[in-house]
Protein backbone atom coordinates (compact mmCIF):
# COMPACT_ATOMS: atom_id res chain seq x y z
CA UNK A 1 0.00 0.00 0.00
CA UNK A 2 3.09 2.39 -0.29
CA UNK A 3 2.48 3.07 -4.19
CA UNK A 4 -0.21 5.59 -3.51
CA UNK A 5 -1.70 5.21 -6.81
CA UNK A 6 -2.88 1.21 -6.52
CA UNK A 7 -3.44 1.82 -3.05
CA UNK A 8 -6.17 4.05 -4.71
CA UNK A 9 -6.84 1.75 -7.30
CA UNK A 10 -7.35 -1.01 -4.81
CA UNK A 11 -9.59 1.01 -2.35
CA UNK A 12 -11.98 2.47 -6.15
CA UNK A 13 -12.25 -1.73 -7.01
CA UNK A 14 -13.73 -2.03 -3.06
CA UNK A 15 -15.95 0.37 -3.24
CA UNK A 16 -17.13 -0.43 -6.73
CA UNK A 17 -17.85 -4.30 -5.62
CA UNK A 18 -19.39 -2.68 -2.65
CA UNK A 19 -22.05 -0.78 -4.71
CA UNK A 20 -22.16 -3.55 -7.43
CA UNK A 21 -23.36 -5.71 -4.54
CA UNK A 22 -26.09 -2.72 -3.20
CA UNK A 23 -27.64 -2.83 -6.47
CA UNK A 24 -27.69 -6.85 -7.01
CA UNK A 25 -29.47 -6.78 -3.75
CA UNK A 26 -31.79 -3.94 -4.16
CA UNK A 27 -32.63 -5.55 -7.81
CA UNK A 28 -33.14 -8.97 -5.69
CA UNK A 29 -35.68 -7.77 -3.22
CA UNK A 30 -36.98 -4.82 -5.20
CA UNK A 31 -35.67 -2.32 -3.29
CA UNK A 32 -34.66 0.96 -4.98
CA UNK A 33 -30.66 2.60 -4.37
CA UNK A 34 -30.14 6.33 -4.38
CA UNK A 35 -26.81 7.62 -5.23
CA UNK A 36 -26.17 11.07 -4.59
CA UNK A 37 -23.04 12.72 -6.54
CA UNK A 38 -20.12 12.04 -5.12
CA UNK A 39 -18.88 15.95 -4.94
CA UNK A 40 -22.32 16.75 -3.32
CA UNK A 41 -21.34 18.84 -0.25
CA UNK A 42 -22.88 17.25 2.49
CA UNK A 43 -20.22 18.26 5.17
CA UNK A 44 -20.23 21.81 3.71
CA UNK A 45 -23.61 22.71 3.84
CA UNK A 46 -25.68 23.51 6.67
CA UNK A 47 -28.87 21.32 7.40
CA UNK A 48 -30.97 24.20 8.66
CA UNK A 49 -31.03 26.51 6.65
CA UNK A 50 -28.65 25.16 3.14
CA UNK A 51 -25.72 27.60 3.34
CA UNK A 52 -22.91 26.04 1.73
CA UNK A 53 -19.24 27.29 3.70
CA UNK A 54 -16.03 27.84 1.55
CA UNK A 55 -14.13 25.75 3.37
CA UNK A 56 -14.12 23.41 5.91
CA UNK A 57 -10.90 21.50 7.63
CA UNK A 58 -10.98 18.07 8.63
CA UNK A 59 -10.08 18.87 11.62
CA UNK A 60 -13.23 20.52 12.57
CA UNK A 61 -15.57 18.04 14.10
CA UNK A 62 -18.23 20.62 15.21
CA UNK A 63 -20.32 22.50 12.46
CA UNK A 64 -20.98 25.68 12.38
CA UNK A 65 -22.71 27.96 10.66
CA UNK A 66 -22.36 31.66 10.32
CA UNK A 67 -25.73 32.70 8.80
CA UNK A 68 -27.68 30.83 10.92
CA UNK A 69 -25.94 30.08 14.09
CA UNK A 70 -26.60 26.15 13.71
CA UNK A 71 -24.51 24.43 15.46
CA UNK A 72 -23.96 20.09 15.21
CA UNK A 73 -21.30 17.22 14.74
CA UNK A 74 -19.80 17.55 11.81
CA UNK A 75 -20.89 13.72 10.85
CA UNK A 76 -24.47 14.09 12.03
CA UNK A 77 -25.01 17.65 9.83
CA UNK A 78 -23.71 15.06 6.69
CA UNK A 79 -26.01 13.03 7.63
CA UNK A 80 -28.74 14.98 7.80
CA UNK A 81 -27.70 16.65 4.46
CA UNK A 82 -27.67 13.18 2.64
CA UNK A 83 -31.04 12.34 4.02
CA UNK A 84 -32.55 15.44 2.88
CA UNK A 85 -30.71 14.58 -0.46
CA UNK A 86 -32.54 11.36 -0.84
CA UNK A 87 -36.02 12.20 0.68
CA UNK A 88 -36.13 15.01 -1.98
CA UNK A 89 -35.64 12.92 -4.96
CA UNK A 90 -38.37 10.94 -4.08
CA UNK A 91 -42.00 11.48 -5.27
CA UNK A 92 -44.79 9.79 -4.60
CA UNK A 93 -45.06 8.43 -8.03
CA UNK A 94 -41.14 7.41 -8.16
CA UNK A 95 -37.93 9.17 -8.83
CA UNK A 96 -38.04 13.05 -9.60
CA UNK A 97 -35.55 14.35 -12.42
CA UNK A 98 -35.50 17.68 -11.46
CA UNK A 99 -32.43 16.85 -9.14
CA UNK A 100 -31.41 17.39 -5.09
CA UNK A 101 -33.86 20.30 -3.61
CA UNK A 102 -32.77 22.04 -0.63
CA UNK A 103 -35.34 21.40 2.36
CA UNK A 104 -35.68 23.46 5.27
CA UNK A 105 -35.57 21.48 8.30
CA UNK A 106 -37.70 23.27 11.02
């Protein structure tokens, strides 16, 4: 794992089989699989109120947000942003094309 570029190519090939194997199953028992875009900024954005921030470190494991004063684990506000992400792109007759909607939480 020292040659940075297979360890890369390695960890892609898991995570392909990984989804490969979502979908199989979700085909199987006719469940449906929601992929949101990979670059979608669920750690950036804020899950009140949908401000997206510049930039945000790794390091900082607390979320916060300067418009609205929201303030949450940086894992949980992801969460909550990919939830939102997935709840929105579903209708009640099936999938909606008109892409990821911002919800307000109240």
């Amino acid at each position: 794992m020292s040659n940075h570029k297979l360890a890369k190519a390695v960890a892609d090939m898991g995570f392909y089989e990984f989804r490969r194997q979502l979908e199989y199953k979700c085909e199987l028992y006719g469940s449906q699989l929601t992929v949101v875009d990979r670059w979608f900024p669920s750690s950036k954005t804020c899950s009140r109120c949908g401000t997206v921030k510049e930039s945000l470190s790794l390091s900082e494991r607390v979320f916060n947000c300067e418009h609205c004063n929201f303030s949450c684990d940086r894992d949980l506000n992801a969460a909550l942003n990919l939830a939102m992400a997935v709840s929105s792109t579903v209708t009640a007759c099936g999938l909606d094309s008109a892409g990821v909607t911002r919800l307000r939480q109240e």
